[in-house]
Protein backbone atom coordinates (compact mmCIF):
# COMPACT_ATOMS: atom_id res chain seq x y z
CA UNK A 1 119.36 22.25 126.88
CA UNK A 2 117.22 22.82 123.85
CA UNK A 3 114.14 21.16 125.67
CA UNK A 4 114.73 23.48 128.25
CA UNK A 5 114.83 26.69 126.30
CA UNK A 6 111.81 25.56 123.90
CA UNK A 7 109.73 24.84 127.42
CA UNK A 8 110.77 28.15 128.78
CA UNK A 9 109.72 30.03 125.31
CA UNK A 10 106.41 28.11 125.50
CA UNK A 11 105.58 28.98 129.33
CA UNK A 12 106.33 32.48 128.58
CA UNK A 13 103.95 32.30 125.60
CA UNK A 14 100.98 30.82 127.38
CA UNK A 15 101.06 33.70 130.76
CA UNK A 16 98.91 35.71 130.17
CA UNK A 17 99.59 39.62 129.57
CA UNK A 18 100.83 42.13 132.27
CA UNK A 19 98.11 44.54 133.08
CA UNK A 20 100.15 47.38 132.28
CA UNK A 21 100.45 46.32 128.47
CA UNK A 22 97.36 48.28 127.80
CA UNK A 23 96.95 49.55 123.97
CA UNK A 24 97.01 53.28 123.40
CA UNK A 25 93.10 54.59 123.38
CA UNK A 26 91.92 55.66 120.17
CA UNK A 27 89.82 58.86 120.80
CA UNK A 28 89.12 60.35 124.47
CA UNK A 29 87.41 63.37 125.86
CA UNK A 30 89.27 65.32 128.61
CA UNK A 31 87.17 67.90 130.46
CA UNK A 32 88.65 70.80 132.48
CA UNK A 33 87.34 73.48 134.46
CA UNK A 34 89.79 76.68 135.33
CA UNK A 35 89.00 79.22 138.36
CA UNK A 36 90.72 82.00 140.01
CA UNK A 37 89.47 82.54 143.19
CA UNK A 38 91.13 85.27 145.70
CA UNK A 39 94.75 83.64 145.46
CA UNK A 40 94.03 80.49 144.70
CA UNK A 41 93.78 79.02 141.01
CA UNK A 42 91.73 75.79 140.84
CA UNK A 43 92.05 73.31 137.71
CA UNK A 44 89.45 70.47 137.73
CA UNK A 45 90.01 67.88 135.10
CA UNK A 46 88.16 64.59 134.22
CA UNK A 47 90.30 61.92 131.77
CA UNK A 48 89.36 58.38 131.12
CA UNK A 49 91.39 56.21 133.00
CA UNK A 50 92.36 53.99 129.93
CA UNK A 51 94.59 57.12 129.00
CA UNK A 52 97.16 55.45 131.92
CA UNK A 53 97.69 53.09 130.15
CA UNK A 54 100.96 51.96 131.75
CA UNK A 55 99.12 51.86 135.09
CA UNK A 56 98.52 48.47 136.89
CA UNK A 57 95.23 48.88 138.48
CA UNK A 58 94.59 46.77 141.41
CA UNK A 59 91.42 44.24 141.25
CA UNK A 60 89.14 42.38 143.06
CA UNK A 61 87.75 39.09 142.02
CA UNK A 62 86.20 39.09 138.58
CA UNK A 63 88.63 41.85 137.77
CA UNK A 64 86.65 44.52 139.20
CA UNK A 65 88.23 47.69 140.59
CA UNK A 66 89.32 47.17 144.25
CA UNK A 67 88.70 50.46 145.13
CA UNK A 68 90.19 50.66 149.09
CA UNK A 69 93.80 49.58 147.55
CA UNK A 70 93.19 52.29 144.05
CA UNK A 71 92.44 55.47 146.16
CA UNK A 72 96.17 55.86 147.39
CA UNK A 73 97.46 55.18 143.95
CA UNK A 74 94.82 58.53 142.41
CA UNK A 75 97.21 61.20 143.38
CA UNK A 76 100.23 59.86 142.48
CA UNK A 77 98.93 59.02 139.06
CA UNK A 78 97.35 62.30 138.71
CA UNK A 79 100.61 63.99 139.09
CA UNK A 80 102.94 61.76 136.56
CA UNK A 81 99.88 61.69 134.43
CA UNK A 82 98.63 65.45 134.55
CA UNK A 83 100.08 67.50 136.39
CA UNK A 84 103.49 67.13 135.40
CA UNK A 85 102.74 67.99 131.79
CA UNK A 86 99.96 70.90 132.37
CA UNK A 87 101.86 74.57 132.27
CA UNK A 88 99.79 77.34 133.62
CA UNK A 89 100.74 80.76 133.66
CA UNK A 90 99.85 84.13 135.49
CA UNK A 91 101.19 87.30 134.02
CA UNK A 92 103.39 85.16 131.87
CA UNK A 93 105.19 84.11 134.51
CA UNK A 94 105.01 79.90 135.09
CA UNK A 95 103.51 78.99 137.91
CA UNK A 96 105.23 76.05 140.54
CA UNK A 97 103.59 72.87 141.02
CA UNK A 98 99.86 72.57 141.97
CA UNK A 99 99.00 70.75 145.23
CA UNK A 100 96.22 67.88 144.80
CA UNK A 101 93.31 68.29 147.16
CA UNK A 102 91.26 65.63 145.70
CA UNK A 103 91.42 62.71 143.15
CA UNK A 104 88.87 60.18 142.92
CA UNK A 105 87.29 57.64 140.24
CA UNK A 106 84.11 57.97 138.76
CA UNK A 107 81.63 56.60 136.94
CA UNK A 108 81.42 56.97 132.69
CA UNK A 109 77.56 57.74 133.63
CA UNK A 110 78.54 60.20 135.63
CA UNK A 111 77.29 63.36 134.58
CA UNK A 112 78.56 66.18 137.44
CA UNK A 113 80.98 67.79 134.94
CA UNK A 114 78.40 69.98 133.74
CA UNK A 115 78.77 72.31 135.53
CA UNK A 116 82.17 73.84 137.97
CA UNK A 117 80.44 73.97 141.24
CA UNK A 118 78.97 70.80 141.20
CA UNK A 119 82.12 69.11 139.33
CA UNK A 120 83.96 70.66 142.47
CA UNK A 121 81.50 69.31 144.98
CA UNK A 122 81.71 65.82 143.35
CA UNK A 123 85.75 65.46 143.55
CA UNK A 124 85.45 66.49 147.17
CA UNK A 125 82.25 64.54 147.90
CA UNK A 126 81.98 60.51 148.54
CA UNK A 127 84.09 58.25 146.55
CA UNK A 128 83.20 54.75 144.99
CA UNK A 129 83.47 51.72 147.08
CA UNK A 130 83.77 48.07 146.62
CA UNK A 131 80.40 47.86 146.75
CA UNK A 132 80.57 48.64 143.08
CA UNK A 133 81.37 46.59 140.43
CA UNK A 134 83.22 48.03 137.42
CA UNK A 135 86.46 47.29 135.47
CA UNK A 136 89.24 49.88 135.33
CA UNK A 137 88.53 51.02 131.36
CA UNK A 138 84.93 51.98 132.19
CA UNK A 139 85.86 54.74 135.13
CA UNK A 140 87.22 58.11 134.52
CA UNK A 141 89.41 59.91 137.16
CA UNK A 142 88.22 63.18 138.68
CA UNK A 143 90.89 65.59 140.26
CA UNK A 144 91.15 68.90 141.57
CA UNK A 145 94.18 70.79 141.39
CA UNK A 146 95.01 74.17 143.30
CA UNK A 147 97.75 76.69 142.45
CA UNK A 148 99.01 80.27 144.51
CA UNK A 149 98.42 82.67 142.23
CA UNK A 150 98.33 86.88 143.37
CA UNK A 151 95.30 87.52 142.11
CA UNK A 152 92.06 86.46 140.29
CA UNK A 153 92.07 89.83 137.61
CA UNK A 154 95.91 88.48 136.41
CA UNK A 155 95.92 87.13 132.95
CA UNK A 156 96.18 83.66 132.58
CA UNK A 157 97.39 80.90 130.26
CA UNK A 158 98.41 77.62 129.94
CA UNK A 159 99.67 74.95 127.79
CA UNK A 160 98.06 71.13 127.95
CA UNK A 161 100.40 68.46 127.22
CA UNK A 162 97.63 66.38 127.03
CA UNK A 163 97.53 64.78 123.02
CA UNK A 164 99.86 62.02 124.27
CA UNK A 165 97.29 60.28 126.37
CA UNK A 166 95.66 59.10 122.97
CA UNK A 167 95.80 58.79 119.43
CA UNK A 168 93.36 61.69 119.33
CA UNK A 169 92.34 63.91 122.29
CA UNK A 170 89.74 66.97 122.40
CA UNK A 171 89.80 68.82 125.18
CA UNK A 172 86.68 70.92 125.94
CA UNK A 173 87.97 73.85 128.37
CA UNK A 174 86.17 76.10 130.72
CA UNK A 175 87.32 78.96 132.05
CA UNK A 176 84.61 80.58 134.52
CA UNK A 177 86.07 84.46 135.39
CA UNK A 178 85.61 86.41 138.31
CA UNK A 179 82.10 87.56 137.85
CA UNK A 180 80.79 84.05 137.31
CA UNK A 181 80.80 83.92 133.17
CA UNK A 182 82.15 81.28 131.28
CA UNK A 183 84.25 81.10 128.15
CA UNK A 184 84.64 77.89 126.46
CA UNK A 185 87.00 76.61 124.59
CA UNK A 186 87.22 73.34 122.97
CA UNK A 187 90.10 71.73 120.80
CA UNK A 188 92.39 68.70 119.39
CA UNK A 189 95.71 67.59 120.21
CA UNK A 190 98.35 70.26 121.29
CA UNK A 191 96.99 73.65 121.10
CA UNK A 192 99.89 75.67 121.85
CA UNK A 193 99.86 78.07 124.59
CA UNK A 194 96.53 78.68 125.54
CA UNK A 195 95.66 82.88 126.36
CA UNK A 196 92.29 82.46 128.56
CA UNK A 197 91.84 86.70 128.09
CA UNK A 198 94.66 87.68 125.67
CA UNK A 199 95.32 91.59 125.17
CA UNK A 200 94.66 92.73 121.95
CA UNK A 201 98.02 92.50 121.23
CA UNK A 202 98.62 88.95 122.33
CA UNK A 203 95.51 88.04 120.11
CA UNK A 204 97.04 90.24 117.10
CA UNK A 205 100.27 88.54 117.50
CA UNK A 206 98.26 85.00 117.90
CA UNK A 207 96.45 85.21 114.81
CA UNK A 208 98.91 87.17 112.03
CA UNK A 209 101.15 83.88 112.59
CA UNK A 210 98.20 82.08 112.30
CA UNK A 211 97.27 83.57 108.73
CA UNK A 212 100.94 83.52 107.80
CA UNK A 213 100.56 79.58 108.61
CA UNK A 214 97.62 78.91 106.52
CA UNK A 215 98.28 80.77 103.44
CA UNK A 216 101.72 78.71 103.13
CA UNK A 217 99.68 75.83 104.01
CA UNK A 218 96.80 76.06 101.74
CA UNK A 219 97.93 74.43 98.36
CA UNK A 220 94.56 75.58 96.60
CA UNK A 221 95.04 79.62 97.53
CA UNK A 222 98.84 79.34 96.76
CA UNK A 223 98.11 78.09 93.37
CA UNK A 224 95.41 80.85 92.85
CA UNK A 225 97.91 82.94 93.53
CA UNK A 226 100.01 81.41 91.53
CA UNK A 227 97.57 81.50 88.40
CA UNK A 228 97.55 85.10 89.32
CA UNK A 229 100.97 85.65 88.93
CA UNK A 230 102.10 83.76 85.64
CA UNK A 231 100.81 86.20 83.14
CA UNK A 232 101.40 89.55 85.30
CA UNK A 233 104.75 89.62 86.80
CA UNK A 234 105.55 93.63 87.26
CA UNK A 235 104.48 95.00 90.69
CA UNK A 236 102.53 97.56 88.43
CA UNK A 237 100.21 95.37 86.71
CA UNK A 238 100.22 93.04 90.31
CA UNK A 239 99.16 95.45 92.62
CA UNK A 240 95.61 96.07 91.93
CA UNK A 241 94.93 92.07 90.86
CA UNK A 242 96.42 91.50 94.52
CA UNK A 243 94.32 94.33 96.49
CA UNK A 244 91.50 93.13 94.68
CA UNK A 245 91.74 89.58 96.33
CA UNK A 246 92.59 90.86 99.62
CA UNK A 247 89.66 93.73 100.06
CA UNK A 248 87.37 90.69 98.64
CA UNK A 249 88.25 87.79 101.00
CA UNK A 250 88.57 90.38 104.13
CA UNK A 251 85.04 90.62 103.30
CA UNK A 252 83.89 87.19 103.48
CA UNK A 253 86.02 86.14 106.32
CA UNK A 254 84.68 88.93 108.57
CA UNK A 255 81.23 88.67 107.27
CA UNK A 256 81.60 84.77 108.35
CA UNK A 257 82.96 85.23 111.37
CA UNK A 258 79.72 87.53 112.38
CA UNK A 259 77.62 84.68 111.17
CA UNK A 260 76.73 86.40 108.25
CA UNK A 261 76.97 83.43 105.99
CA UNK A 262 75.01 80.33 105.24
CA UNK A 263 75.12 77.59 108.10
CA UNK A 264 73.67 74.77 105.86
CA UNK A 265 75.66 71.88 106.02
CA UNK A 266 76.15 72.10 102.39
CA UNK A 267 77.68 75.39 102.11
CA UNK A 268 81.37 74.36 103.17
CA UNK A 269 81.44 72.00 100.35
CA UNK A 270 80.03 74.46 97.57
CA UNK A 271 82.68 76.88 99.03
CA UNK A 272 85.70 74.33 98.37
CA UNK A 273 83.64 72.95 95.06
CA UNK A 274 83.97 76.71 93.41
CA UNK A 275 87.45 77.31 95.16
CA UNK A 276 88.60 74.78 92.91
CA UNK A 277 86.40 76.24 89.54
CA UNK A 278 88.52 79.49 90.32
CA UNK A 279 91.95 77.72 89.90
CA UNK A 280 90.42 76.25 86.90
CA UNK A 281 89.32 79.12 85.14
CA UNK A 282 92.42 81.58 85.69
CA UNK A 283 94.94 78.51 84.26
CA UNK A 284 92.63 78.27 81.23
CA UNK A 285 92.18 81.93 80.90
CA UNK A 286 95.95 82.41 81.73
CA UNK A 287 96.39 79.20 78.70
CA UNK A 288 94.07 81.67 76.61
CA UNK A 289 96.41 84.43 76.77
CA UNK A 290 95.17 86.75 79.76
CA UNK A 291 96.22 90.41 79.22
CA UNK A 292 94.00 92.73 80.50
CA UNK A 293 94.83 93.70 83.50
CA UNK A 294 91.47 95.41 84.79
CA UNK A 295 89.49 92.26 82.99
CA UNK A 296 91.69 89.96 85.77
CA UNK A 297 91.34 92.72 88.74
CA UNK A 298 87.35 92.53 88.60
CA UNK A 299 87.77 88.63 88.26
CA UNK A 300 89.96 87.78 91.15
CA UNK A 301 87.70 90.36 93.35
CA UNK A 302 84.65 87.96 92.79
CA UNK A 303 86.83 84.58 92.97
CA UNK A 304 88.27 86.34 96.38
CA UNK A 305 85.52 86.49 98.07
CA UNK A 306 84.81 82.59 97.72
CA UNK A 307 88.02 82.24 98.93
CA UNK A 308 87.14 84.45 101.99
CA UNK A 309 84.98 82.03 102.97
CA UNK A 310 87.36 79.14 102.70
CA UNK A 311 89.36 81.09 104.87
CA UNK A 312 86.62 81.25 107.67
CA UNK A 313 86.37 77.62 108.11
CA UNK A 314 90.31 77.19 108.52
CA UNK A 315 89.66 79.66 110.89
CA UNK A 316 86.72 78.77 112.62
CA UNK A 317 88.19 76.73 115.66
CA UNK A 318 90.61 79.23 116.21
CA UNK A 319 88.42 82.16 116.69
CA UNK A 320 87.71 80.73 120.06
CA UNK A 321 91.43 82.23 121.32
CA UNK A 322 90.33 85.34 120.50
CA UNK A 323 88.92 86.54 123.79
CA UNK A 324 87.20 89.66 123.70
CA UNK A 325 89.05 90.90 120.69
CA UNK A 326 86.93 89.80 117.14
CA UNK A 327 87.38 91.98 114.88
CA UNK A 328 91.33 92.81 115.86
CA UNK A 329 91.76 88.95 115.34
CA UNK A 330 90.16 88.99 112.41
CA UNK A 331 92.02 91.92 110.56
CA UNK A 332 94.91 91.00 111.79
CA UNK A 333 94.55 87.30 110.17
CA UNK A 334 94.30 89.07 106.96
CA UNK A 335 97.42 90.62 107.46
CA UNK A 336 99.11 87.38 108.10
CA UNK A 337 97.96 85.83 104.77
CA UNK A 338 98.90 89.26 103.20
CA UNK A 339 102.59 88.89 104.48
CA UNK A 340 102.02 84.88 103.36
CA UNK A 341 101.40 86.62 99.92
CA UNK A 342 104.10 88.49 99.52
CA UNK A 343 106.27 86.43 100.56
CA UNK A 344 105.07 84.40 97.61
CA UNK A 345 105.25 86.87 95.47
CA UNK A 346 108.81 87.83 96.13
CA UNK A 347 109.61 84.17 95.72
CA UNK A 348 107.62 83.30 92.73
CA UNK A 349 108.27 86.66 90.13
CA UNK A 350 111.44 85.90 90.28
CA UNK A 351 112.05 82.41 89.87
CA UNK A 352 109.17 82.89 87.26
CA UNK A 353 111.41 85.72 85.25
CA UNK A 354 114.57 83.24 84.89
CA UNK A 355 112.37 80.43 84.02
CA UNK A 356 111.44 81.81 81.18
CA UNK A 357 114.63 83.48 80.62
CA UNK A 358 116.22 80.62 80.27
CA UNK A 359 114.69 77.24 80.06
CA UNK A 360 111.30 78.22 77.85
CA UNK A 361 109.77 80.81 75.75
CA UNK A 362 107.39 82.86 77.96
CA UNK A 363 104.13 81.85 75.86
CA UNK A 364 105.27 78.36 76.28
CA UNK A 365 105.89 78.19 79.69
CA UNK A 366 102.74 79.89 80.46
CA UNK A 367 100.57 77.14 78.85
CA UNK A 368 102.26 74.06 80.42
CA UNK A 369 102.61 76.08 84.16
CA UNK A 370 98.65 76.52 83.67
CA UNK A 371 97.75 73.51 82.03
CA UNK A 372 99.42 71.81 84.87
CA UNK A 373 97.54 73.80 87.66
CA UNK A 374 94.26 73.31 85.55
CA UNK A 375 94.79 69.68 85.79
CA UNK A 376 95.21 69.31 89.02
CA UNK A 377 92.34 71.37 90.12
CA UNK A 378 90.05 70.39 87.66
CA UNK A 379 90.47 66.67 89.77
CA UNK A 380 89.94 68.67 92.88
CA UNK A 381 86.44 70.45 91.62
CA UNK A 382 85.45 66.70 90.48
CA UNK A 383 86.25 65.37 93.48
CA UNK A 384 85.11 68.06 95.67
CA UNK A 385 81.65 68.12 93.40
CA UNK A 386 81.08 64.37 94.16
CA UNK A 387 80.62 65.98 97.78
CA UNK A 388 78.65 68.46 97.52
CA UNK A 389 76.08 66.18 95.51
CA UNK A 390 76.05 64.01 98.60
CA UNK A 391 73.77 67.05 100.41
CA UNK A 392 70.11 67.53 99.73
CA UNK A 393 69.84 71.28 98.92
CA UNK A 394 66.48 72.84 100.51
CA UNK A 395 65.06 75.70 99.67
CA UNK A 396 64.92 78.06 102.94
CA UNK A 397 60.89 78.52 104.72
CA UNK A 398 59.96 82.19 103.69
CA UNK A 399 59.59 83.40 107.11
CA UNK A 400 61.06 86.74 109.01
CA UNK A 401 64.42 84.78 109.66
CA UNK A 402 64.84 84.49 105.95
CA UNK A 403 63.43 87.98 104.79
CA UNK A 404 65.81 89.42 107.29
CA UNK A 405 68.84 87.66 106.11
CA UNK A 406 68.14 88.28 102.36
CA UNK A 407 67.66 91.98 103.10
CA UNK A 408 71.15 91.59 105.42
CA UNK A 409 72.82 89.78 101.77
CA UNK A 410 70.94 92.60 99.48
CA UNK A 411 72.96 95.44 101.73
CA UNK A 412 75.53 93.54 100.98
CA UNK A 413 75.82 92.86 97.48
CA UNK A 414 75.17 96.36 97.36
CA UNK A 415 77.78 97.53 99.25
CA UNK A 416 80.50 95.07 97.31
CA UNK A 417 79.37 96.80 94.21
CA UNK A 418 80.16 100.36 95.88
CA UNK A 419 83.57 98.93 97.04
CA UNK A 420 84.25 97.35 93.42
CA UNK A 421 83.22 100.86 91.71
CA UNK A 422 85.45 102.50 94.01
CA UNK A 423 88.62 100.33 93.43
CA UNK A 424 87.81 100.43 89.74
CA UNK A 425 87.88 104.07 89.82
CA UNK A 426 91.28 104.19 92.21
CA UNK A 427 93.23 101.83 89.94
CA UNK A 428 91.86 103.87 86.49
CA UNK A 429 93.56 107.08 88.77
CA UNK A 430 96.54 105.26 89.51
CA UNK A 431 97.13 103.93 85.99
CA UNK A 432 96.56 107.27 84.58
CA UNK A 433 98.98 108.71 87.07
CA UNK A 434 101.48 106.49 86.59
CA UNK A 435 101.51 106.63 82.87
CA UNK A 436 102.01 110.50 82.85
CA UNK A 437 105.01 110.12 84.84
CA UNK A 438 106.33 107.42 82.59
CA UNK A 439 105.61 110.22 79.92
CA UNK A 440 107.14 112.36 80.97
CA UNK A 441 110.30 110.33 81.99
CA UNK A 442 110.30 109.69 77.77
């Protein structure tokens, strides 16, 4: 009986594999094309066809695709694979099941994606035959979906369940509109629900939860904040230091986002080097014994603005959801991060006040908070420095390009100096004003 077992156990051993035992891909591309036409909606998509991976593939000889006995199976493995996990949307309202007018396999070389019309004339042209000879990972399946919609001008959206055909997917969407223009869209994993035009609202909406997101996210601008906080815990003394870094990084984000800034490759990595200085300096100055207020407003409005541009880049492949609506997007990303803030704030001045109520002397407490921050920044501006050194800085041609972007920065430097003047002068008003009343309260 043993024998018999250990025989069995060894047979099993030496058969080979079941086709469908294929490995989860690694990285793959998905391409998609989206098109209201009249009342219908058509969704071409291209995928890899190692992202079915539990998918026996009939072959031929050699193990070559035996295309006459794979066309059948297209449709039926474009539906469990795609269809059933894409969500599209017209006026909010999710739309039934698509029907499949065409699936077919294609070649890796095949380039007819570039374009919707002749993707579309590709799915619905002439298929492979056996007269080919390829194996089933080096073929990418090609289908065309169609959906009822009422009418081409309704807004549209959808939501790709697509990151579990891979370890890593990116997606590079097209959506071609009525008129025949395009707006692209490309992005990684699961995007959420996608708004192909949003309303100004929707994209308001969209990006305030965004900003929200980030600023609880991003450990470097919560410990800015933090350093900010420490030394000046009354909302009087906190209000201009905050409004400083807000009017500075609203700046810098919105100058970004109109590609206002420096493309170099370099730049992103100076950006997160001096990110990191800033932390630095406000713990030590905070471990000096920071206490003038206006000193630390005029500080954190020229640390802000670095931080603006950190911002950008967190934001920069989400700008694409923005549709027509920019600047809304933008301003109301900032307000996000400003309700981020505050909730901070109302978190932190508080724990901060019975900290040093009642565990440690507020001197004390200050130092070790800030030398602690300091420390662990200081191995973020190291690290982050070892970076930037990696990029060979060149000096910029002197041409019209350049003379017309360093007039463009020279407007601009002077125009943050009228905006600093002009908070300087609003917060020596309101200090004023708010010390008369206190007067005359005494």
């Amino acid at each position: 009986m043993i024998r018999l077992v250990y025989s069995l156990f060894v047979l099993l051993a030496l058969l080979p594999l079941d086709a469908a035992a294929h490995d989860i891909p690694n990285d793959i591309s998905v391409q998609m094309y989206f098109r209201p036409q009249g009342q219908r909606l058509h969704v071409l998509i291209r995928v890899p066809m190692t992202a079915m991976r539990d998918e026996v593939f009939p072959e031929r000889q050699g193990g070559f695709l035996d295309f006459d006995k794979l066309d059948p199976m297209l449709k039926g493995a474009s539906k469990q694979w795609l269809a059933d996990f894409l969500d599209v949307y017209e006026n909010d309202r999710k739309l039934p099941q698509p029907n499949i007018l065409a699936a077919i396999t294609s070649l890796e070389s095949d380039k007819s994606f570039a374009s919707y019309d002749d993707a579309a004339a590709h799915v619905n042209g002439s298929r492979l035959t056996n007269e080919t000879t390829v194996v089933w990972n080096q073929t990418m399946l090609d289908v065309m979906f169609e959906y009822r919609i009422e009418s081409e001008q309704s807004k549209f959206s959808l939501h790709p369940g697509f990151e579990r055909l891979a370890l890593r997917v990116v997606t590079a969407l097209r959506f071609v509109l009525p008129d025949g223009s395009v707006r692209a869209f490309e992005y990684g994993g699961d995007p959420g629900l996608i708004r192909l035009d949003p309303s100004w609202l929707q994209a308001a909406a969209r990006f305030v939860r965004s900003g929200f997101e980030h600023i609880l996210d991003g450990t470097d601008h919560l410990l800015f904040l933090f350093c900010l906080v420490i030394p000046f815990r009354r909302l009087r003394l906190l209000i201009p230091i905050v409004t400083a870094f807000t009017v500075a990084h609203s700046i810098t984000l919105i100058a970004s986002a109109y590609n206002l800034a420096p493309d170099a490759l370099w730049f992103p990595a100076l950006v997160e080097t001096l990110i990191a200085a800033s932390i630095v300096y406000m713990a030590l100055e905070n471990v000096a014994g920071a206490s003038n207020a206006q000193r630390r407003w005029i500080i954190t409005f020229c640390f802000g603005l670095v931080h603006g541009f950190g911002f950008s880049f967190a934001l920069r492949d989400t700008l694409q959801f923005a549709g027509s609506h920019l600047l809304t997007s933008l301003l109301s990303f900032n307000v996000g991060v400003e309700l981020g803030q505050l909730l901070v704030l109302a978190l932190t001045i508080p724990a901060l006040e019975l900290l040093f109520k009642s565990l440690v002397a507020e001197r004390m407490g200050t130092i070790i908070l800030s030398a602690l921050i300091a420390h662990t920044s200081w191995h973020w501006m190291t690290d982050r420095w070892s970076l930037l050194v990696r990029y060979r800085l060149e000096w910029p041609a002197w041409n019209m390009q350049f003379v017309l972007q360093l007039l463009h920065w020279s407007m601009a430097i002077v125009l943050l100096a009228g905006v600093l003047w002009a908070i300087s002068v609003a917060v020596r008003r309101w200090e004023e004003r708010s010390g008369r009343i206190s007067a005359e309260r005494l």
